[in-house]
PDB file of N, CA and C in Angstrom:
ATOM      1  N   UNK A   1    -116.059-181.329 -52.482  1.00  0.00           N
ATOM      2  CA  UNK A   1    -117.433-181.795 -52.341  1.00  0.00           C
ATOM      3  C   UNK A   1    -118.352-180.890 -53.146  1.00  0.00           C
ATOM      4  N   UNK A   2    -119.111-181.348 -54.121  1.00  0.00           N
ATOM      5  CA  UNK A   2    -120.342-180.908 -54.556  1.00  0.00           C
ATOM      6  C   UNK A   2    -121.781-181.059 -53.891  1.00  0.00           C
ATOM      7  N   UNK A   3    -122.137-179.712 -53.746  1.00  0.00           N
ATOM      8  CA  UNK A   3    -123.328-179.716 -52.800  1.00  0.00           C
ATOM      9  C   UNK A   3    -124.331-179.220 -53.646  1.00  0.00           C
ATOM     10  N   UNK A   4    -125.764-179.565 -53.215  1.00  0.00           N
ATOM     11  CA  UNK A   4    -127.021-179.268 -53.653  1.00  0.00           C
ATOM     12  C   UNK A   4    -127.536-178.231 -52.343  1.00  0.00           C
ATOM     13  N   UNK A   5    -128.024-177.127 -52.581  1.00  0.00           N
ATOM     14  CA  UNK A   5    -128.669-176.576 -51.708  1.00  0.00           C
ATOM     15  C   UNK A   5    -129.889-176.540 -51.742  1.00  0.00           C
ATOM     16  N   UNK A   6    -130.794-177.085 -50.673  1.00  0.00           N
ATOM     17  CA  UNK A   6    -131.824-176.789 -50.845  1.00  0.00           C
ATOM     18  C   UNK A   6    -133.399-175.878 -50.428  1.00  0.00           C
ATOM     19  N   UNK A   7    -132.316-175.081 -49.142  1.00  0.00           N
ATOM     20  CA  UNK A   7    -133.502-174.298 -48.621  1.00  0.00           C
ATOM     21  C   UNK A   7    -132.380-172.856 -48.579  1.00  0.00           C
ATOM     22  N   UNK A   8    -132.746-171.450 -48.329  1.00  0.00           N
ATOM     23  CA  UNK A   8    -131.941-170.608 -47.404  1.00  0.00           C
ATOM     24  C   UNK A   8    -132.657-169.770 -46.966  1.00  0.00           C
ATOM     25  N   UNK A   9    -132.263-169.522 -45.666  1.00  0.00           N
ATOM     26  CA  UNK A   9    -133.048-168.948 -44.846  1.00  0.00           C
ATOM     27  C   UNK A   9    -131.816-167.704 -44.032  1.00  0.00           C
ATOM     28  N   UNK A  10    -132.435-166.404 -44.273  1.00  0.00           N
ATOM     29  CA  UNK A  10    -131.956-165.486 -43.502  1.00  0.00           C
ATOM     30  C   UNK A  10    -131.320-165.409 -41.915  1.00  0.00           C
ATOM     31  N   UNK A  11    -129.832-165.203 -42.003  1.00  0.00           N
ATOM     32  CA  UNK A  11    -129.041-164.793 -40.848  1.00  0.00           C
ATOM     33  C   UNK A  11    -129.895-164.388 -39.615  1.00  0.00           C
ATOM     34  N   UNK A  12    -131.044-163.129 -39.947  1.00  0.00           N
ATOM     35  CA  UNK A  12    -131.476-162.293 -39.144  1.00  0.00           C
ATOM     36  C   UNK A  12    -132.942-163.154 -38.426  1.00  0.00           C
ATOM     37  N   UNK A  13    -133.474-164.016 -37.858  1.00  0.00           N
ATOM     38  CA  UNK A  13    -134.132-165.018 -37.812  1.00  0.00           C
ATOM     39  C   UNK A  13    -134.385-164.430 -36.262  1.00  0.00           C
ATOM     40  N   UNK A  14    -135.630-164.072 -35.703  1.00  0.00           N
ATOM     41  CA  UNK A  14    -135.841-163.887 -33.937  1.00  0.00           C
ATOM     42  C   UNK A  14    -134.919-164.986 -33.590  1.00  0.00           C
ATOM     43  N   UNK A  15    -134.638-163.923 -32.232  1.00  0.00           N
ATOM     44  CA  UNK A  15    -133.629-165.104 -31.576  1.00  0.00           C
ATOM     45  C   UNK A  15    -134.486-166.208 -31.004  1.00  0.00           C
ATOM     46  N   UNK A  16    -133.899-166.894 -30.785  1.00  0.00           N
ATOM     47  CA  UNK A  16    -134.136-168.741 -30.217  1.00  0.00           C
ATOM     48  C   UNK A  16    -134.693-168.995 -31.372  1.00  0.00           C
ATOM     49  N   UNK A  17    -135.079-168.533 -32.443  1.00  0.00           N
ATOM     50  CA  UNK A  17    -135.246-168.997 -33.489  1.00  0.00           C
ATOM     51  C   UNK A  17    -134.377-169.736 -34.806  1.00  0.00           C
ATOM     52  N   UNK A  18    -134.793-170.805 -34.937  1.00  0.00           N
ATOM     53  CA  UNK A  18    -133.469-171.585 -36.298  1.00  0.00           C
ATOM     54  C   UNK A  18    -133.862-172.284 -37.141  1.00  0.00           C
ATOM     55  N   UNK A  19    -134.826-171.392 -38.057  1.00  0.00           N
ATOM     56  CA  UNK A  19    -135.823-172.706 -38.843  1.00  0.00           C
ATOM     57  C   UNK A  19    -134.876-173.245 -39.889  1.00  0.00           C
ATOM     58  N   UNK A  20    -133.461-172.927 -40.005  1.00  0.00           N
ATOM     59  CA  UNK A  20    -132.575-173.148 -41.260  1.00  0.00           C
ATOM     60  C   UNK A  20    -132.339-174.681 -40.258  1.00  0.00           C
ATOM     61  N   UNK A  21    -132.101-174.895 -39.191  1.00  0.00           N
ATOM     62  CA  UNK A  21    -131.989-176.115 -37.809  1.00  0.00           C
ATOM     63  C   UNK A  21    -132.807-177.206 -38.245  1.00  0.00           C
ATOM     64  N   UNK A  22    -134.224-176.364 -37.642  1.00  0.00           N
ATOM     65  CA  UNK A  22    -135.505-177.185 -37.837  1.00  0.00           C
ATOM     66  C   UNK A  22    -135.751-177.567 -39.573  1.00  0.00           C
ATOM     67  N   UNK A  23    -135.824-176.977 -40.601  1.00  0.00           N
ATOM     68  CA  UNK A  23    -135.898-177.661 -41.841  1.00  0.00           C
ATOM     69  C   UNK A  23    -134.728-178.848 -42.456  1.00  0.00           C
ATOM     70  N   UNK A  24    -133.309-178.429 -41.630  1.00  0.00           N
ATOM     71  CA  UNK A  24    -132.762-179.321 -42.023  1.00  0.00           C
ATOM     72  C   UNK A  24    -132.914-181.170 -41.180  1.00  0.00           C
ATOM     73  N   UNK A  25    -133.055-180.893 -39.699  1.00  0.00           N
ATOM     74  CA  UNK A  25    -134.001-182.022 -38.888  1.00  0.00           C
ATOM     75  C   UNK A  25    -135.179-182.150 -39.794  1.00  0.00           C
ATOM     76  N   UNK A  26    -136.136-181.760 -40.110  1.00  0.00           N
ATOM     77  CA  UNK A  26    -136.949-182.161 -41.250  1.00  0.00           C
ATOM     78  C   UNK A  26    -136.481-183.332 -41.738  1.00  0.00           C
ATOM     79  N   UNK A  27    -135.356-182.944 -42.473  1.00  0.00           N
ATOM     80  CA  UNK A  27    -134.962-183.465 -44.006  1.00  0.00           C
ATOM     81  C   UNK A  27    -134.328-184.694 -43.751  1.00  0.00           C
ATOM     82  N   UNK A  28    -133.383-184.710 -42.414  1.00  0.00           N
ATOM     83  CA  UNK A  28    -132.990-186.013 -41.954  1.00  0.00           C
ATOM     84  C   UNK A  28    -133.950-186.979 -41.502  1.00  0.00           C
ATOM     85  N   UNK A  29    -135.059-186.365 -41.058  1.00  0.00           N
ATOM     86  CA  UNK A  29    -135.915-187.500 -40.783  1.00  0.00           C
ATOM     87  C   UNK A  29    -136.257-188.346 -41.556  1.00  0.00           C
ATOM     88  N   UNK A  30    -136.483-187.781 -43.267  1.00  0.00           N
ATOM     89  CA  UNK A  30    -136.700-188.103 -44.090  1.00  0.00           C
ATOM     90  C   UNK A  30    -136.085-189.108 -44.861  1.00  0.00           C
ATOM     91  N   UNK A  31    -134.610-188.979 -44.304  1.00  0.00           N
ATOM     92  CA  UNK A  31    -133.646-190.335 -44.882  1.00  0.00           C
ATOM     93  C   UNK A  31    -132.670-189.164 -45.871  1.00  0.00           C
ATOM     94  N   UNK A  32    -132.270-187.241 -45.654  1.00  0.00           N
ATOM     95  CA  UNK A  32    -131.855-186.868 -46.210  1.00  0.00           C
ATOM     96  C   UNK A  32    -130.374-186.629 -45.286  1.00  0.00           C
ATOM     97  N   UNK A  33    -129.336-186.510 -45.975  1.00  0.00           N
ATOM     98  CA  UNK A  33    -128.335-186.176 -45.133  1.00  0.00           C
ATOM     99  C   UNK A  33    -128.012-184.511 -45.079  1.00  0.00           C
ATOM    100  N   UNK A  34    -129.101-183.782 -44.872  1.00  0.00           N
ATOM    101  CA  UNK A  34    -129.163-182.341 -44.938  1.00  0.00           C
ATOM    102  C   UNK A  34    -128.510-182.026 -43.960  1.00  0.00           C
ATOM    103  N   UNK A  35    -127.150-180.833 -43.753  1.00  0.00           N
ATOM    104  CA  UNK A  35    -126.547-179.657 -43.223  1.00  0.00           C
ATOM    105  C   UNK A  35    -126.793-178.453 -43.346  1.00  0.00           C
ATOM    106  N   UNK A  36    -126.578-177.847 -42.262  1.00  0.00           N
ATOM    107  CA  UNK A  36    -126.532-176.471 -42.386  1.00  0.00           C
ATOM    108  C   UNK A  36    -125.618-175.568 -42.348  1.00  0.00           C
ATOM    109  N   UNK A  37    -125.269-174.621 -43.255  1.00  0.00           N
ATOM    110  CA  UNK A  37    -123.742-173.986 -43.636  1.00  0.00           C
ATOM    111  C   UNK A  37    -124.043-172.356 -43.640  1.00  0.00           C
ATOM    112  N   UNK A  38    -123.521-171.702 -43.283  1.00  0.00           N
ATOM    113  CA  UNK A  38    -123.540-170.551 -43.187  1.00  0.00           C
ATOM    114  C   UNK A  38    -122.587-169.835 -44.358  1.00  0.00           C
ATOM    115  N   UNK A  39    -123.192-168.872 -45.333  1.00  0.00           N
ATOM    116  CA  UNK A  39    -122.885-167.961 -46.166  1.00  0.00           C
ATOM    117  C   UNK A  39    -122.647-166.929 -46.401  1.00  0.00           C
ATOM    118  N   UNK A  40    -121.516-166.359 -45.822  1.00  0.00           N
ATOM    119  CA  UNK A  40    -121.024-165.468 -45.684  1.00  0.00           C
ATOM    120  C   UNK A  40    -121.361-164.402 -46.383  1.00  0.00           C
ATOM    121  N   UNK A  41    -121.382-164.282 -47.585  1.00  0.00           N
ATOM    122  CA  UNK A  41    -121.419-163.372 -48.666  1.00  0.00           C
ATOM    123  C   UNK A  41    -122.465-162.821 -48.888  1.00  0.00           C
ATOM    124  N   UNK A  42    -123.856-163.762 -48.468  1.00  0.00           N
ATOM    125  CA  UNK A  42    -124.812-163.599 -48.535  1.00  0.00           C
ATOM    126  C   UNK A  42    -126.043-163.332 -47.270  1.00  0.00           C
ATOM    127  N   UNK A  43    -125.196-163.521 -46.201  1.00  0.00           N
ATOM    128  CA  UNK A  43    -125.462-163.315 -44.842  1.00  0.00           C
ATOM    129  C   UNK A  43    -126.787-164.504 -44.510  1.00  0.00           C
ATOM    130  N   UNK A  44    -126.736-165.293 -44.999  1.00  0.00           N
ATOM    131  CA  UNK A  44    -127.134-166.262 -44.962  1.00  0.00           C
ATOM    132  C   UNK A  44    -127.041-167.395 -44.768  1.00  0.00           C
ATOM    133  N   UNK A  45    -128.216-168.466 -43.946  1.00  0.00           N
ATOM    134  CA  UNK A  45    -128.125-170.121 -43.433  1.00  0.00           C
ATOM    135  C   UNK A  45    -128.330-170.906 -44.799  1.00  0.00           C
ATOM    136  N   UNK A  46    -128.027-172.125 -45.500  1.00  0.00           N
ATOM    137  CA  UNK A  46    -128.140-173.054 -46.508  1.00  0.00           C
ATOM    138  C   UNK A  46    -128.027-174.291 -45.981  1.00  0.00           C
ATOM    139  N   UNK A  47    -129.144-174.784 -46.037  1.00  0.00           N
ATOM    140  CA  UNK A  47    -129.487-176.445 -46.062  1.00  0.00           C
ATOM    141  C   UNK A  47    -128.697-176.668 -47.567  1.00  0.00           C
ATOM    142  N   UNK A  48    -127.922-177.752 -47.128  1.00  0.00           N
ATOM    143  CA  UNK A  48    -127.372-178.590 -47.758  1.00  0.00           C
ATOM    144  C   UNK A  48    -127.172-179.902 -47.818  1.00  0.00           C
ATOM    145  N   UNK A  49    -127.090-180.632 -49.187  1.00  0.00           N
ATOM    146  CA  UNK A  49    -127.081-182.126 -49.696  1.00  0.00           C
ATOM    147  C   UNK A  49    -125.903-182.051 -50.479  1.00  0.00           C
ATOM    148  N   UNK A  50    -125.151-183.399 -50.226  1.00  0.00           N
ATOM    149  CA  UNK A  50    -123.731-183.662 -51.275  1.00  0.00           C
ATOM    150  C   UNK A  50    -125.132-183.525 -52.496  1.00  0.00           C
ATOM    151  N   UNK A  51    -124.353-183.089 -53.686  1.00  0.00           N
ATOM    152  CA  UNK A  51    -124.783-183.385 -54.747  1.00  0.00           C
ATOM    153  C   UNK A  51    -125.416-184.630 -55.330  1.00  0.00           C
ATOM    154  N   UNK A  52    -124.543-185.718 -54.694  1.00  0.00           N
ATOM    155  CA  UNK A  52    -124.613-187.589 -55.466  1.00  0.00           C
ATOM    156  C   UNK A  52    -125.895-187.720 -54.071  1.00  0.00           C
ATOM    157  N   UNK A  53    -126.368-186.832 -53.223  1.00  0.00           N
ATOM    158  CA  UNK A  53    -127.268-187.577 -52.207  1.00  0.00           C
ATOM    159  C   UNK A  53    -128.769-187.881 -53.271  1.00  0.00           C
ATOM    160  N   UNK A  54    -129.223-187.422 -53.750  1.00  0.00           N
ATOM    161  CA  UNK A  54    -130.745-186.647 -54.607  1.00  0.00           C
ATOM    162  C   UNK A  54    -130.741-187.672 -55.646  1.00  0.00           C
ATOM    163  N   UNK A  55    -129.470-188.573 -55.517  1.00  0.00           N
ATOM    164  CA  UNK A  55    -129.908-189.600 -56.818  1.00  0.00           C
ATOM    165  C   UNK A  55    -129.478-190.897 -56.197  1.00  0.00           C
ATOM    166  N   UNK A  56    -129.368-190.794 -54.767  1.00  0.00           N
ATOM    167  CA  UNK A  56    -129.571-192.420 -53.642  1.00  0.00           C
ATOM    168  C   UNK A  56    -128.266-193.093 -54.200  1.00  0.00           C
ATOM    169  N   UNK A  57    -127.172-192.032 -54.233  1.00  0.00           N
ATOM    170  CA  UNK A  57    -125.768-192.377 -54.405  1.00  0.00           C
ATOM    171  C   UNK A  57    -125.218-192.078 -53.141  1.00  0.00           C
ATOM    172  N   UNK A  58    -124.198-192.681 -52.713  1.00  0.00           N
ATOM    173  CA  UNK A  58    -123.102-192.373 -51.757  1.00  0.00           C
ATOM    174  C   UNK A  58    -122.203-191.562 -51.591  1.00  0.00           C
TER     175      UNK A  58
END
């Protein structure tokens, strides 16, 4: 799978806090099929889109 990322937001976030959560609910509201993936390397949350989503492909 080829992914588009489009937000990232820091591991270290106050707790009960998950705006990497809340921006990706955003994005679905929107008609986006945004996930959220965690990045190890970078200690970091990534909103993510398949790649083919951003051009209203399947």
């Amino acid at each position: 799978m080829s992914a588009k990322v489009l937000e990232r937001f820091p591991a270290g976030a106050p707790r009960g806090s998950w705006p990497a959560e809340e921006y990706a609910a955003a994005r679905r509201a929107e008609g986006e099929h945004a996930t959220v993936v965690m990045d190890l390397r970078s200690d970091a949350f990534l909103v993510v889109v398949e790649a083919g989503d951003e051009e209203g492909r399947p």
